[in-house]
PDB file of N, CA and C in Angstrom:
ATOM      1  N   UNK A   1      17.263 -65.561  34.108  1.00  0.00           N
ATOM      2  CA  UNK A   1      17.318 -64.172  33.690  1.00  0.00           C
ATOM      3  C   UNK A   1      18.729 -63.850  33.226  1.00  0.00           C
ATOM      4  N   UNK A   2      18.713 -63.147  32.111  1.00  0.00           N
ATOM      5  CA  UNK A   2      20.039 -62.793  31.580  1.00  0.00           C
ATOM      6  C   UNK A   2      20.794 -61.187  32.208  1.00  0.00           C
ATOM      7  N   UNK A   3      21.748 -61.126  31.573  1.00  0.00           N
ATOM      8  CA  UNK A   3      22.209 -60.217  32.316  1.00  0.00           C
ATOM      9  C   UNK A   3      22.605 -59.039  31.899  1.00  0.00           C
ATOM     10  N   UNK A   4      22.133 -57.454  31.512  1.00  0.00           N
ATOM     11  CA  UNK A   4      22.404 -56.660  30.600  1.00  0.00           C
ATOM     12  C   UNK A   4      23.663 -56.130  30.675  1.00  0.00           C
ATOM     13  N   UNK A   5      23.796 -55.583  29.651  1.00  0.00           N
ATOM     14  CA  UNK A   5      25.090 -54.473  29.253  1.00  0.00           C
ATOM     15  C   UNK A   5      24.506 -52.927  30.542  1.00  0.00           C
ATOM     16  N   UNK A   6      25.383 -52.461  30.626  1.00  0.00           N
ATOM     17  CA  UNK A   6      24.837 -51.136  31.651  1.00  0.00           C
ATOM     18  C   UNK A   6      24.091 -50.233  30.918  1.00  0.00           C
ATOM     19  N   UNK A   7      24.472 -49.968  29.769  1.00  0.00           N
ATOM     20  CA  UNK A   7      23.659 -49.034  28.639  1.00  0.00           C
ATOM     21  C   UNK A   7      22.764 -49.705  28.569  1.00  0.00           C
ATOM     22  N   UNK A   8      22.439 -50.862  28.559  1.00  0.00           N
ATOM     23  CA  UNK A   8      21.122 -51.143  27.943  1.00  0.00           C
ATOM     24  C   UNK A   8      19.718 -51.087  29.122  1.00  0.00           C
ATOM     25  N   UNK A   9      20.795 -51.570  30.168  1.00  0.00           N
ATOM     26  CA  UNK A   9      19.858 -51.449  31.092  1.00  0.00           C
ATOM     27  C   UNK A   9      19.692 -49.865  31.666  1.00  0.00           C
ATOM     28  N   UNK A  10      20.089 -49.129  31.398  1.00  0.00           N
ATOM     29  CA  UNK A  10      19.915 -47.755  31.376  1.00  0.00           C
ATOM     30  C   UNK A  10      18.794 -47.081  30.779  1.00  0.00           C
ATOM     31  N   UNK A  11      19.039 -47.294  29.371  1.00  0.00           N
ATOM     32  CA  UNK A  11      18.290 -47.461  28.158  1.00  0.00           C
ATOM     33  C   UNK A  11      16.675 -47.811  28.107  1.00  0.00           C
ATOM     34  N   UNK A  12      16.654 -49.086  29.015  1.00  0.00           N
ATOM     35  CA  UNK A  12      15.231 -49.836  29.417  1.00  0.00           C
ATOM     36  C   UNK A  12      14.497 -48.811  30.722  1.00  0.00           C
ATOM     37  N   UNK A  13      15.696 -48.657  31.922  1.00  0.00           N
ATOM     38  CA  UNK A  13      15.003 -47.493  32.336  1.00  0.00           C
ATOM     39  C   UNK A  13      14.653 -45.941  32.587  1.00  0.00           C
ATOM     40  N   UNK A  14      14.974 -45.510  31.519  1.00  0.00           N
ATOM     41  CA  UNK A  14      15.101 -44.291  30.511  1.00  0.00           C
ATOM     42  C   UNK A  14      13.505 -44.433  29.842  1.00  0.00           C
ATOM     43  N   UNK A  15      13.282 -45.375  29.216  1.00  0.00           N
ATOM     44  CA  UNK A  15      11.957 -45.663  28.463  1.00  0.00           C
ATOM     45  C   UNK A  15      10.891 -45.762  29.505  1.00  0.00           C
ATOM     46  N   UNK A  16      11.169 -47.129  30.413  1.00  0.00           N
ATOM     47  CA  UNK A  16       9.771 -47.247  31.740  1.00  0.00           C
ATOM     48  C   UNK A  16       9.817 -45.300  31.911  1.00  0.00           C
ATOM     49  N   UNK A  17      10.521 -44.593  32.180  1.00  0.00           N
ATOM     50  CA  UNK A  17      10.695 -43.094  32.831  1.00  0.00           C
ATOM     51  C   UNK A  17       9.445 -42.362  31.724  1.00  0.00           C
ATOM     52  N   UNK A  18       9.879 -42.476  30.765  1.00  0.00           N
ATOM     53  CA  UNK A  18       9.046 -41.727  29.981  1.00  0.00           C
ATOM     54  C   UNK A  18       7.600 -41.767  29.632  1.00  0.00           C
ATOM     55  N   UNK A  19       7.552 -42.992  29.383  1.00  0.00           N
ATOM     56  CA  UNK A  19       6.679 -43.990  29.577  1.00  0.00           C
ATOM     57  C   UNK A  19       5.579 -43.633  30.875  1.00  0.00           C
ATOM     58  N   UNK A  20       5.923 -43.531  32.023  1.00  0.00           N
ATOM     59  CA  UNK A  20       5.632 -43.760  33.070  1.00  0.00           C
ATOM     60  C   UNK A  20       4.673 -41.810  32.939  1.00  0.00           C
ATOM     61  N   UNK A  21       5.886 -40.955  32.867  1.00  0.00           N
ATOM     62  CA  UNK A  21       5.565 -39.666  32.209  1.00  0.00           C
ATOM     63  C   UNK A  21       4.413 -39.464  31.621  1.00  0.00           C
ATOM     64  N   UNK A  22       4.458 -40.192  30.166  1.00  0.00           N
ATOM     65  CA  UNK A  22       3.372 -39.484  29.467  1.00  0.00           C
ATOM     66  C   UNK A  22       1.967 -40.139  29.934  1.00  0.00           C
ATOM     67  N   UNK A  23       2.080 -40.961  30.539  1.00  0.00           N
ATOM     68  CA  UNK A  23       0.617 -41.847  31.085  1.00  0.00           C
ATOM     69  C   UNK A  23      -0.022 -40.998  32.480  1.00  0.00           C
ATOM     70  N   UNK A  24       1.530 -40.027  33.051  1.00  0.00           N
ATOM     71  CA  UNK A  24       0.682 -39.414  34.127  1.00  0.00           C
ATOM     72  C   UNK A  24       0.146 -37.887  33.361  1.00  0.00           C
ATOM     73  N   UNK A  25       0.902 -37.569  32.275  1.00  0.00           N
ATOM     74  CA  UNK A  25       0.413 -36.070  32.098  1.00  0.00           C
ATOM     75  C   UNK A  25      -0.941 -36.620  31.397  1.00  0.00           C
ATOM     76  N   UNK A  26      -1.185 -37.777  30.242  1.00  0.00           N
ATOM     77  CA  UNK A  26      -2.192 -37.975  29.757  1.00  0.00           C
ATOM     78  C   UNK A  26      -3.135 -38.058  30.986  1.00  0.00           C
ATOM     79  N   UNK A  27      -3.597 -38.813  31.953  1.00  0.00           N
ATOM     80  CA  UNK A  27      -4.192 -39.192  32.924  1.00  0.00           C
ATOM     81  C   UNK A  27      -4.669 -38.007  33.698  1.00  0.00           C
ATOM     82  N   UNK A  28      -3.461 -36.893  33.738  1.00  0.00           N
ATOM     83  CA  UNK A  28      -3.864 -35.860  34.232  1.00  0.00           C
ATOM     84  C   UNK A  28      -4.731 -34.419  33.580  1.00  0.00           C
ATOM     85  N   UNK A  29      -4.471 -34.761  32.249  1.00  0.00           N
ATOM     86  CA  UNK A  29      -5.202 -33.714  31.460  1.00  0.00           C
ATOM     87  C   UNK A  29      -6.834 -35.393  31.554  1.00  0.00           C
ATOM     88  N   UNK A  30      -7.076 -36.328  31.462  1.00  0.00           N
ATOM     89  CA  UNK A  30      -8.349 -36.521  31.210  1.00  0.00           C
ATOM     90  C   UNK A  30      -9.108 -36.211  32.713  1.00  0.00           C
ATOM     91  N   UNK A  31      -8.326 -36.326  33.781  1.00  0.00           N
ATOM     92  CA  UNK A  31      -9.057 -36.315  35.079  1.00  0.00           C
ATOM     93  C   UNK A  31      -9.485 -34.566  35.484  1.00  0.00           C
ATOM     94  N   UNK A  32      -8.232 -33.972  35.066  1.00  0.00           N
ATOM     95  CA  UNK A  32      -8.300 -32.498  35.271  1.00  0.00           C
ATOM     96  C   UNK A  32      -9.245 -31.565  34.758  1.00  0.00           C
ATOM     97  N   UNK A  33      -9.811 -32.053  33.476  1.00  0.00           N
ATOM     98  CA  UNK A  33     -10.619 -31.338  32.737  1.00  0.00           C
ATOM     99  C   UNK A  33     -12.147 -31.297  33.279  1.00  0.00           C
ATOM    100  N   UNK A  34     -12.266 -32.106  33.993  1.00  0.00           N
ATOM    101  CA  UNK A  34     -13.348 -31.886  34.480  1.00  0.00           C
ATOM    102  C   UNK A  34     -13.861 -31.338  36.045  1.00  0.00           C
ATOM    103  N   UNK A  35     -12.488 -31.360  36.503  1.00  0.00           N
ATOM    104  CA  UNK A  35     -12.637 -30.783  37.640  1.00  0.00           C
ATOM    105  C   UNK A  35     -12.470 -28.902  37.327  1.00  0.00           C
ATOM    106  N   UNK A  36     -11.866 -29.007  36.495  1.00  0.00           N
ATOM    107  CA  UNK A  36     -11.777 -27.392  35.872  1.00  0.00           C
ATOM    108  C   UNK A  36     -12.904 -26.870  35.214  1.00  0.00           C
ATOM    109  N   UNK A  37     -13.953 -27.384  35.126  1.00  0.00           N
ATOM    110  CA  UNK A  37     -15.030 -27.280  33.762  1.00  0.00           C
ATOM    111  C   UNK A  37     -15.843 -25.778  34.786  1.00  0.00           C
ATOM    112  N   UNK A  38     -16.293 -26.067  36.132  1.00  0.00           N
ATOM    113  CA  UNK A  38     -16.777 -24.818  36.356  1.00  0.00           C
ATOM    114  C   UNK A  38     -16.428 -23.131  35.895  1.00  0.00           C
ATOM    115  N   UNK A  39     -14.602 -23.470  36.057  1.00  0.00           N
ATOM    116  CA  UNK A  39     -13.929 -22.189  35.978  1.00  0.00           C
ATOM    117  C   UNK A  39     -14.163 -21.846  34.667  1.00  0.00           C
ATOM    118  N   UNK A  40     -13.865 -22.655  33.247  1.00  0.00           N
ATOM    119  CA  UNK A  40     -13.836 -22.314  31.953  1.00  0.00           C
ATOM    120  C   UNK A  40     -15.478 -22.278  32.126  1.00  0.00           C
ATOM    121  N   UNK A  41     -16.555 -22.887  32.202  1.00  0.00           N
ATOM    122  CA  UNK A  41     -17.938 -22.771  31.866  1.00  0.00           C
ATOM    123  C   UNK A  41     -18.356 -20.990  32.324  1.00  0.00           C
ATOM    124  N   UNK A  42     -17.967 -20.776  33.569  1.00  0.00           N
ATOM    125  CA  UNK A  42     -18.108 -19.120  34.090  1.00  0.00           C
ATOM    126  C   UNK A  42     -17.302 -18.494  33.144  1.00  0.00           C
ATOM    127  N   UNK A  43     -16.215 -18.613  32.502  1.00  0.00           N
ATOM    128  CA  UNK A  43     -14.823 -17.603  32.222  1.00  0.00           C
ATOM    129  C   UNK A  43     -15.579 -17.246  30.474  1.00  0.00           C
ATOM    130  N   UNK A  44     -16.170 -18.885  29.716  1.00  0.00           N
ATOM    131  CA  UNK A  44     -16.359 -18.681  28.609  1.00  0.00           C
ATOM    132  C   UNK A  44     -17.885 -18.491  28.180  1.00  0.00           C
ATOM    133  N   UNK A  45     -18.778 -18.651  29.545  1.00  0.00           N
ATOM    134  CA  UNK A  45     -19.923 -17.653  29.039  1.00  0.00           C
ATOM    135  C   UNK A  45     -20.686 -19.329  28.491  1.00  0.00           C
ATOM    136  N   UNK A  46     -20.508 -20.412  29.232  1.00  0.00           N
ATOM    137  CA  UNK A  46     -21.001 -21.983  28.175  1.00  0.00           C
ATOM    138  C   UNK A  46     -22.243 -22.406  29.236  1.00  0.00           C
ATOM    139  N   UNK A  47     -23.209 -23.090  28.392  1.00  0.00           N
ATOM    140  CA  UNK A  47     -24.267 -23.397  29.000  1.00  0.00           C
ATOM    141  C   UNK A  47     -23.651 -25.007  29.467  1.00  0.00           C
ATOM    142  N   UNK A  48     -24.616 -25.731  30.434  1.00  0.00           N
ATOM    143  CA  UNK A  48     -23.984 -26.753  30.997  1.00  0.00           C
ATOM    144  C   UNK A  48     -23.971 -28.224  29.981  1.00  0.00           C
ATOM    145  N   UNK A  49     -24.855 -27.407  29.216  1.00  0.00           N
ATOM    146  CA  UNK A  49     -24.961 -28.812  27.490  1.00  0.00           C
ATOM    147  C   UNK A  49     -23.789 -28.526  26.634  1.00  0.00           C
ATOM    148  N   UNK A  50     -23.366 -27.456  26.676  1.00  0.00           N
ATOM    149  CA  UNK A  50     -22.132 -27.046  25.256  1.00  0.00           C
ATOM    150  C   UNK A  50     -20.678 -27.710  26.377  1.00  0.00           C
ATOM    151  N   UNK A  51     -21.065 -27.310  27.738  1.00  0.00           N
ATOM    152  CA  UNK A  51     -19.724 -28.359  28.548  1.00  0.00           C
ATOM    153  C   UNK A  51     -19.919 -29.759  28.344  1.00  0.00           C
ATOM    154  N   UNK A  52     -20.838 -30.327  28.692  1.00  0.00           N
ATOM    155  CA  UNK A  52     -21.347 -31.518  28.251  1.00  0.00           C
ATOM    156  C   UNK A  52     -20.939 -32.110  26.738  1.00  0.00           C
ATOM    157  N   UNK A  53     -21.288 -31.155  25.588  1.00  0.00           N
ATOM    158  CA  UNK A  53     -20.465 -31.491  24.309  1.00  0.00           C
ATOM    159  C   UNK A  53     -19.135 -31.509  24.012  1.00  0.00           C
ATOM    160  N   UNK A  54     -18.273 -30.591  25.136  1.00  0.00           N
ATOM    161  CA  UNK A  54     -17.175 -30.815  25.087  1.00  0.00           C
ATOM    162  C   UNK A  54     -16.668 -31.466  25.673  1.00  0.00           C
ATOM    163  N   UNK A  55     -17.072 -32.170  26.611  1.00  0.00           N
ATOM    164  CA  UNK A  55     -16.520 -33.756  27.814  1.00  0.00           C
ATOM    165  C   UNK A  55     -16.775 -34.923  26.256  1.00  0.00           C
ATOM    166  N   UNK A  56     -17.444 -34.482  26.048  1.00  0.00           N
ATOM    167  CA  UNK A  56     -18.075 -35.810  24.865  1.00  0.00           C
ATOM    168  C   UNK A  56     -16.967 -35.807  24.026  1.00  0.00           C
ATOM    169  N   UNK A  57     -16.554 -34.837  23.429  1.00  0.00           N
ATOM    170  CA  UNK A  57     -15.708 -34.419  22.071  1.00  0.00           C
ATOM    171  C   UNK A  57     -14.488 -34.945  22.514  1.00  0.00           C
ATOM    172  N   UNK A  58     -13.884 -34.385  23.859  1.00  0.00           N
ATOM    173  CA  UNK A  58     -12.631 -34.672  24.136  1.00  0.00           C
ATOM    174  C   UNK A  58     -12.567 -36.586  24.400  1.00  0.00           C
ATOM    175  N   UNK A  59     -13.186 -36.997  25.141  1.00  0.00           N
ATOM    176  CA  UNK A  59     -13.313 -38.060  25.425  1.00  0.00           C
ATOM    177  C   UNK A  59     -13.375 -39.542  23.977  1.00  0.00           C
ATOM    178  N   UNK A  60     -14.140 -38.472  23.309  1.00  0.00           N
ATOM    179  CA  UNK A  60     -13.971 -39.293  21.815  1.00  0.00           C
ATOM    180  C   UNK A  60     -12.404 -39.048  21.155  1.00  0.00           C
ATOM    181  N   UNK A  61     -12.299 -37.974  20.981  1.00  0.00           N
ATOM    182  CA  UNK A  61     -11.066 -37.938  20.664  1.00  0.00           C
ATOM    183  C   UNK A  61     -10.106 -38.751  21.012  1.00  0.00           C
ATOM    184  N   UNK A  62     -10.106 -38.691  22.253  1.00  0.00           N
ATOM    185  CA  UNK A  62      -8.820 -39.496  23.503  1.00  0.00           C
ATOM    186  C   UNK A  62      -8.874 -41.196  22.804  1.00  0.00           C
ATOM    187  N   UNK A  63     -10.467 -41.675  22.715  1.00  0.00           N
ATOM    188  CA  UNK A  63     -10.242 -43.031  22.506  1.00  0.00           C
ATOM    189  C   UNK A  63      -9.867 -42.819  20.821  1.00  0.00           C
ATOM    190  N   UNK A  64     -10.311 -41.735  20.066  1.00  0.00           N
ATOM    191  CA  UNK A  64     -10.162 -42.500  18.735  1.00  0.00           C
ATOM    192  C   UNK A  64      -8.758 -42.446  18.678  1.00  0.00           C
ATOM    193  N   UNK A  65      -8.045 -41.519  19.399  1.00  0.00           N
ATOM    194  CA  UNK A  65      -6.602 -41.642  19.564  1.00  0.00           C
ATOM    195  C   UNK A  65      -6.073 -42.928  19.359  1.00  0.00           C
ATOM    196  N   UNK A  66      -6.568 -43.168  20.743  1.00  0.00           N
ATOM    197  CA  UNK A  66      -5.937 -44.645  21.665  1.00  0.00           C
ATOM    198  C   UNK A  66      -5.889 -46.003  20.533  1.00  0.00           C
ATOM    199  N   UNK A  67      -7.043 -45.963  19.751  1.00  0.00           N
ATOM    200  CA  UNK A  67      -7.407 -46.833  18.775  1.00  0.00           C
ATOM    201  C   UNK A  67      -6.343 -46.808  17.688  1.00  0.00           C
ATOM    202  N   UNK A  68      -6.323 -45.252  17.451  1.00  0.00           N
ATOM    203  CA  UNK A  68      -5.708 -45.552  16.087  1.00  0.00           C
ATOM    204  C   UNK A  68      -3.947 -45.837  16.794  1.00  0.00           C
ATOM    205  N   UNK A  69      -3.736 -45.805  17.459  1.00  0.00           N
ATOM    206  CA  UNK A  69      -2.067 -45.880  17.894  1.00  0.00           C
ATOM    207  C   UNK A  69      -1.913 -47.397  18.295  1.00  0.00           C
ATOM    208  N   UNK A  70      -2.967 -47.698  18.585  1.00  0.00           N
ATOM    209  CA  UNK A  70      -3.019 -49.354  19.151  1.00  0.00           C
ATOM    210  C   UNK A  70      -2.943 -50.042  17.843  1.00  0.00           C
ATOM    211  N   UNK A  71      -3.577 -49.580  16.709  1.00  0.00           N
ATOM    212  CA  UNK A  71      -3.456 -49.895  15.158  1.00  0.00           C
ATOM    213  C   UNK A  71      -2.162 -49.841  15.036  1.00  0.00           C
ATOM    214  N   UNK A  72      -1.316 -49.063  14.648  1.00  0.00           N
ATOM    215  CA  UNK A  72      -0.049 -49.179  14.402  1.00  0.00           C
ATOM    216  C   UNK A  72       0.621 -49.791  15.425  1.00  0.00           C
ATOM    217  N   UNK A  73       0.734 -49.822  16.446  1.00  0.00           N
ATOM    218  CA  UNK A  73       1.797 -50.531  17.594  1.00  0.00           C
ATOM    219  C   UNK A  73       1.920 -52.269  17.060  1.00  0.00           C
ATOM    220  N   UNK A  74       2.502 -53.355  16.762  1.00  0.00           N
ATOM    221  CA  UNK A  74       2.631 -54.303  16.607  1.00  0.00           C
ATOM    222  C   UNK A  74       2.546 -54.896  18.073  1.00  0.00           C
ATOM    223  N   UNK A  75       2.148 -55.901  18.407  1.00  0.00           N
ATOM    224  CA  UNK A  75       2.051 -56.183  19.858  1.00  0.00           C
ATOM    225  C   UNK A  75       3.525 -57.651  20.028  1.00  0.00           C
ATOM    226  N   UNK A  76       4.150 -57.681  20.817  1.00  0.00           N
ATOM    227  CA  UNK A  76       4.910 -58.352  21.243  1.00  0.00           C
ATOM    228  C   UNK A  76       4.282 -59.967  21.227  1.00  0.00           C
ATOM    229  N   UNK A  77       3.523 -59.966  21.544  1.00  0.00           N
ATOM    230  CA  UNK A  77       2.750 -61.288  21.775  1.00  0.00           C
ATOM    231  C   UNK A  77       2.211 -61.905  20.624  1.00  0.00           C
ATOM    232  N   UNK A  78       2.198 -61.388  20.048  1.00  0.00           N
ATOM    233  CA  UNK A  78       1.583 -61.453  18.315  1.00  0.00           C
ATOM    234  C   UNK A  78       2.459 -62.640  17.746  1.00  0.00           C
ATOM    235  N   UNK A  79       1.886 -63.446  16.870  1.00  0.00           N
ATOM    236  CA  UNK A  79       2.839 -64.165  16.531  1.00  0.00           C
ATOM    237  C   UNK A  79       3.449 -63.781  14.663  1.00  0.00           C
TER     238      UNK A  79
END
């Protein structure tokens, strides 16, 4: 194992930090939304199929996300 500069190794964990971040707020808006669905289903007047279309919608979204960003990311391992 080599041995970094202090910035860099700063730098590396600066990124894991953020990193680490957006995987819990993402994680937390997909887990949260459904534990919240009673309150918005009462608040917005939604039958339990139009909640149902919107677990669907979001959930598609999330992966076509995931897909298209995995498209652009170049993978390290790649030759």
């Amino acid at each position: 194992m080599t041995v970094l500069a202090p910035a860099r190794e700063r730098f590396r964990w600066t990124i894991l930090a953020l990193i680490s971040v957006s995987h819990i707020i993402g994680a937390s808006a997909q887990y949260g939304i459904n534990t919240l669905a009673p309150f918005y289903k009462d608040e917005l007047g939604l039958s339990r199929a139009q909640v149902g279309l919107f677990f669907s919608a979001f959930y598609l979204a999330m992966t076509g996300a995931s897909f298209a960003k995995s498209s652009t990311v170049k993978s390290p391992l790649s030759v």
